[in-house]
Protein backbone atom coordinates (compact mmCIF):
# COMPACT_ATOMS: atom_id res chain seq x y z
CA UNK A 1 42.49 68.06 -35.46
CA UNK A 2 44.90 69.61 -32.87
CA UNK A 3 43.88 70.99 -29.74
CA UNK A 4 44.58 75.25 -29.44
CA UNK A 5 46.91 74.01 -26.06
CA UNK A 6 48.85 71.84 -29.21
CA UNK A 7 48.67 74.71 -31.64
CA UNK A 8 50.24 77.09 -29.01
CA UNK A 9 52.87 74.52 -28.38
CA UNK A 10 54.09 74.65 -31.79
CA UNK A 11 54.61 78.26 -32.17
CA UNK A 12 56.06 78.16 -28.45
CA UNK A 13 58.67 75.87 -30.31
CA UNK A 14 58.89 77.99 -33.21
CA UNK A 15 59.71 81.17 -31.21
CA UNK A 16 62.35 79.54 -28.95
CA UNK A 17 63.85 77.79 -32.19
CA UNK A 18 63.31 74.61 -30.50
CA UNK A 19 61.60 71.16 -31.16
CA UNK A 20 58.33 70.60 -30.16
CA UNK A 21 56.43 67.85 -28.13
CA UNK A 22 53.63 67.48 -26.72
CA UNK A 23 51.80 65.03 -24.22
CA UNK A 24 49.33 64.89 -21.04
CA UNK A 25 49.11 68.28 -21.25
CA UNK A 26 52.19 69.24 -21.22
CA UNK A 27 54.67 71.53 -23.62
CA UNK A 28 58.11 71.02 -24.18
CA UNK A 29 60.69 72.78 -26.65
CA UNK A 30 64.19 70.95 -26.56
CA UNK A 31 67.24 73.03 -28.09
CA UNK A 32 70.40 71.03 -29.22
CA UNK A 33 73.30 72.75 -28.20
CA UNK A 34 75.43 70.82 -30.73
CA UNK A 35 78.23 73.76 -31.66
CA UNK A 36 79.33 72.44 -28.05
CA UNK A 37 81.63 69.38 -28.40
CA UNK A 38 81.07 68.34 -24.69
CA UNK A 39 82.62 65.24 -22.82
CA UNK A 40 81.80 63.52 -19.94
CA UNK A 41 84.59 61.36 -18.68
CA UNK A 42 86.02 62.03 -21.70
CA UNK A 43 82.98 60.57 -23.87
CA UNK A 44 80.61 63.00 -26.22
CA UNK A 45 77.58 64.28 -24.35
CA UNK A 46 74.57 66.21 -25.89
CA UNK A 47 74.01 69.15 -24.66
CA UNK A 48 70.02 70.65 -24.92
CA UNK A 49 68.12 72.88 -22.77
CA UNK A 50 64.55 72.23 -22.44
CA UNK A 51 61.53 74.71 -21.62
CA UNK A 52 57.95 73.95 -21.06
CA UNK A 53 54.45 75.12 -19.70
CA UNK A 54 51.53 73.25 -18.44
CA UNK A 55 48.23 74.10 -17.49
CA UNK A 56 47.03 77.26 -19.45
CA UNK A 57 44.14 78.71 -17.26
CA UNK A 58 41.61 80.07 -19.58
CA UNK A 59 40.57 83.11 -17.88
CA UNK A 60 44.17 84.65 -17.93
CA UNK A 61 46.05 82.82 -20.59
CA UNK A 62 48.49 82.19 -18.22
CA UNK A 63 50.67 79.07 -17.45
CA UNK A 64 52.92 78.03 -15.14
CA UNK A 65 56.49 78.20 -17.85
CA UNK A 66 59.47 76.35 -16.49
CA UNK A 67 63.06 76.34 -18.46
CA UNK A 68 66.12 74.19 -17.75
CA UNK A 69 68.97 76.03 -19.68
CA UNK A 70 72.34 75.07 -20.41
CA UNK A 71 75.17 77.46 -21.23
CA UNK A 72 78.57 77.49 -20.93
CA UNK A 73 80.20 79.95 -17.97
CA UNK A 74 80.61 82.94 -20.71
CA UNK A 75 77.29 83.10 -21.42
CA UNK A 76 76.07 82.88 -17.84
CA UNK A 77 76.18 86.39 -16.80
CA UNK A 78 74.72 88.29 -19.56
CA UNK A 79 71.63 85.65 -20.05
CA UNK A 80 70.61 85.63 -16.10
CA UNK A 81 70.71 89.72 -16.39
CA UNK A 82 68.28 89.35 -19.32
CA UNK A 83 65.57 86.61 -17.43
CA UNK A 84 65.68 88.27 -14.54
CA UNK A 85 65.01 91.89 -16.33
CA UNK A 86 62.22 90.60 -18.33
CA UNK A 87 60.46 89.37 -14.96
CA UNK A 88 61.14 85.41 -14.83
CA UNK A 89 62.26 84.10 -11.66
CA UNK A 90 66.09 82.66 -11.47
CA UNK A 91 65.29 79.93 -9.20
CA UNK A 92 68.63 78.25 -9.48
CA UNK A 93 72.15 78.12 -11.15
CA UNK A 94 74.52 74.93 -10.67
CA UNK A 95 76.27 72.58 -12.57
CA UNK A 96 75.03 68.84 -13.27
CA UNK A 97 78.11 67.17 -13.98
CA UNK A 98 82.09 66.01 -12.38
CA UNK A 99 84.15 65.82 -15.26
CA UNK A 100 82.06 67.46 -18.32
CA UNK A 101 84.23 69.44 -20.42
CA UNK A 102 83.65 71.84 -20.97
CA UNK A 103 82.38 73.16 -17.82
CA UNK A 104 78.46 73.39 -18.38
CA UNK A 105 76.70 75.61 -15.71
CA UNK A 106 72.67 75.11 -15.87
CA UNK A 107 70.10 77.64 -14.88
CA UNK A 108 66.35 76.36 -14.30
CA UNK A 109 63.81 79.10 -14.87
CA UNK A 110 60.31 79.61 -13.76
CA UNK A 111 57.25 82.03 -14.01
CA UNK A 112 53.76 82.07 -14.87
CA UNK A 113 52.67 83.52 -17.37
CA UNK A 114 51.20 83.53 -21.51
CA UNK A 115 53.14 80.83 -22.96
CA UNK A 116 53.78 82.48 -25.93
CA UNK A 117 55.40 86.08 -23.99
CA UNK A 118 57.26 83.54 -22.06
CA UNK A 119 58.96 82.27 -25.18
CA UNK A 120 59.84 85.32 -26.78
CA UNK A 121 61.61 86.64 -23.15
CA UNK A 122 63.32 83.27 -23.39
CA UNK A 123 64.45 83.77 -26.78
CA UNK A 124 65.44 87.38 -26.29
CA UNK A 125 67.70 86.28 -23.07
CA UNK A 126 69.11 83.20 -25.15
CA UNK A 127 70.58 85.86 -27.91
CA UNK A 128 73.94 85.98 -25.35
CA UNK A 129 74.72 82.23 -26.49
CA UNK A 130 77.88 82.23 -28.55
């Protein structure tokens, strides 16, 4: 039988249209960027973003919900406007990689807070990927 921290992981998945897993207590939806033929050095890289949470305090609900994000530098703008007016915290914006093409920027996301509001500001805010 599934714990509720491993039923709420699943619909976190399910509402950030990612896929789900689950261990030591932690959550973590994965989202294949695969329309985005990216090279490192010239060889294919896969491209995901990743978001999590952790440690759902059962007075509040709340959990400390982390993202790691990766768009290209079109979609930047428009998806850091929509986390930041829904209340997460940009805590930074840089690029990984010399020589990815093409150029991925990656913005790492943090806030506590339900898991399951978390993923729906996540998935409104991820709407600006082309």
């Amino acid at each position: 039988m599934m714990s509720n921290d491993e039923l709420v992981c699943q619909e976190f998945a399910r509402i950030i249209g990612g896929q789900e897993g689950f261990a030591g207590g932690k959550c973590v939806a994965t989202i294949s960027r695969n329309e985005i033929h990216a090279t490192i050095l010239g060889e294919r890289f896969g491209v995901t973003s990743s978001f999590s949470f952790e440690s759902i305090d059962s007075q509040t609900g709340r959990a400390l919900c982390l993202g790691r994000v990766a768009l290209l530098q079109k979609e930047v703008e428009n998806f850091v406007a929509s986390i930041i007016k829904q209340g997460i915290i940009v805590s930074s914006i840089h690029n990984e990689w010399l020589f990815d093409n093409p150029n991925l920027i990656y913005i790492n996301i943090e806030a506590v807070d339900n898991p399951l509001v978390f993923a729906r500001k996540v998935r409104r805010a991820l709407r600006f990927q082309r």
